[in-house]
N, C-alpha and C. Protein backbone atom coordinates (compact mmCIF):
# COMPACT_ATOMS: atom_id res chain seq x y z
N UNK A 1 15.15 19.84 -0.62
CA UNK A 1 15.51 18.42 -0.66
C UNK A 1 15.22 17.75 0.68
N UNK A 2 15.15 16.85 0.65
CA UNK A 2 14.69 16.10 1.52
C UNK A 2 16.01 15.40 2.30
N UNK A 3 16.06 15.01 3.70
CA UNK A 3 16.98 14.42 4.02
C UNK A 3 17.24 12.88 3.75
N UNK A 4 18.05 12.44 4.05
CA UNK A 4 18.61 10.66 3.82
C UNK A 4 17.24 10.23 4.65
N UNK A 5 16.87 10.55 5.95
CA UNK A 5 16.06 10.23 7.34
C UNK A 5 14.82 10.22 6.69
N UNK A 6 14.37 11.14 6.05
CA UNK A 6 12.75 11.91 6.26
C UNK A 6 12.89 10.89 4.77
N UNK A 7 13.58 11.09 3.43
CA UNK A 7 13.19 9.97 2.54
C UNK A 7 12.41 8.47 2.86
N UNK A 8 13.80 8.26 3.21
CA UNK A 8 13.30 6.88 4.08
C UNK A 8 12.27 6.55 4.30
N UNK A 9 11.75 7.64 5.26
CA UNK A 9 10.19 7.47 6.08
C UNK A 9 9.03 7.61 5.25
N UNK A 10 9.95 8.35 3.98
CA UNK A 10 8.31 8.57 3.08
C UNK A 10 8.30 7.41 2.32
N UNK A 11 9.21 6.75 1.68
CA UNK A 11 9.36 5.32 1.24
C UNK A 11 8.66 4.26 2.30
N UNK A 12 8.86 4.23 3.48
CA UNK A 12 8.22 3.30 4.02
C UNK A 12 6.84 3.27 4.13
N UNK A 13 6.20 4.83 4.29
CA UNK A 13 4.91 5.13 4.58
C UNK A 13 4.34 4.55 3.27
N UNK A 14 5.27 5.24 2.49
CA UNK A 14 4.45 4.93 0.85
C UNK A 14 4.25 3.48 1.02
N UNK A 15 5.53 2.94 1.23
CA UNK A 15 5.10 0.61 1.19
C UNK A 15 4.28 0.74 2.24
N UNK A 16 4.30 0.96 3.19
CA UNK A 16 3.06 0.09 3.90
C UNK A 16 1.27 0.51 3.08
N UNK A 17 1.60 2.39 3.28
CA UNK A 17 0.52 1.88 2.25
C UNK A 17 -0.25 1.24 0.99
N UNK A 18 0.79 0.92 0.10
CA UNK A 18 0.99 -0.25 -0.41
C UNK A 18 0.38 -1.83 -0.19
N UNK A 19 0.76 -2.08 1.12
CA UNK A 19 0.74 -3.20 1.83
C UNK A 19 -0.50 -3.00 1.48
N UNK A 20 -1.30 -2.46 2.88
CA UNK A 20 -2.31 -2.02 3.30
C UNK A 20 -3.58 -2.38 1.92
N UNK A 21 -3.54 -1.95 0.80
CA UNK A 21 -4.23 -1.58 -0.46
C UNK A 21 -4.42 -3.11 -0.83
N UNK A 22 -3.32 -3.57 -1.42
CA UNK A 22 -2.99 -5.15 -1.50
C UNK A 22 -3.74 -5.91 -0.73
N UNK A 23 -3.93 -5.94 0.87
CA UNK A 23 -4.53 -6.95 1.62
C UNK A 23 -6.20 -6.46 1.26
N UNK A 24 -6.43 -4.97 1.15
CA UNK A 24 -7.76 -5.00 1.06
C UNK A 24 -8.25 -5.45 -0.08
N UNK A 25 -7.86 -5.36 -1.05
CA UNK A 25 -7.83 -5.80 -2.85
C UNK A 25 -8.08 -7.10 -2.56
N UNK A 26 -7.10 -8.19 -1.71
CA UNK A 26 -7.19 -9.73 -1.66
C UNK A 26 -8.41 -10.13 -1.12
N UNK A 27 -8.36 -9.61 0.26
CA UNK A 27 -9.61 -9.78 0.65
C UNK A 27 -11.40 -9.57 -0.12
N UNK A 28 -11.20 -8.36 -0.85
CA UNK A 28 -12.48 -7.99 -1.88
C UNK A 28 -12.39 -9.09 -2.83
N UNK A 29 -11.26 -9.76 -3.13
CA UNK A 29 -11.18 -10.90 -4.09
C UNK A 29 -12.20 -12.34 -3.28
N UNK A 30 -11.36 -12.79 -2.48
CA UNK A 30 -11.74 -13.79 -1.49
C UNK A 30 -12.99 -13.73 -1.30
N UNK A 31 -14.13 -12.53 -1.41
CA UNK A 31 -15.27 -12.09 -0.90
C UNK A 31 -15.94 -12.23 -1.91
N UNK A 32 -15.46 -12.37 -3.17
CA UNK A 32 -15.99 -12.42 -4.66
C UNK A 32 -16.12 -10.78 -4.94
N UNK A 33 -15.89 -9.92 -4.96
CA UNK A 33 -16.00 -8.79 -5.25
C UNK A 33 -15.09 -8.60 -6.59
N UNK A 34 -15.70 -7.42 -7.41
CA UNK A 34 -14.99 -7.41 -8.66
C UNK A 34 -13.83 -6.98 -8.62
N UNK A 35 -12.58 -7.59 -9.25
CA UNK A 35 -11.65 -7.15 -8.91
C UNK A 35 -10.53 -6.24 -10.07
N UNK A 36 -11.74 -5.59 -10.35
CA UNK A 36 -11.17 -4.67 -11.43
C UNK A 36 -11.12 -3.51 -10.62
N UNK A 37 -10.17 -2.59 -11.25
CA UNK A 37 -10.03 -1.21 -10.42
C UNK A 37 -10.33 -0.55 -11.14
């Protein structure tokens, strides 16, 4: 099991990379790129 601490951190890592995916997706949009996955 994982601790309360180290969860956390994998939740956050997971959202930012998240974030991260999202801005590049927008941007490929903005660029006209297809925005099917």
């Amino acid at each position: 099991m994982l601790t309360p601490h180290e969860a956390r951190l994998g939740l956050e890592s997971v959202a930012a990379l998240e974030r991260l995916l999202d801005e590049r997706h927008v941007e490929q949009i903005k660029e006209g790129g297809c925005a099917v996955d």
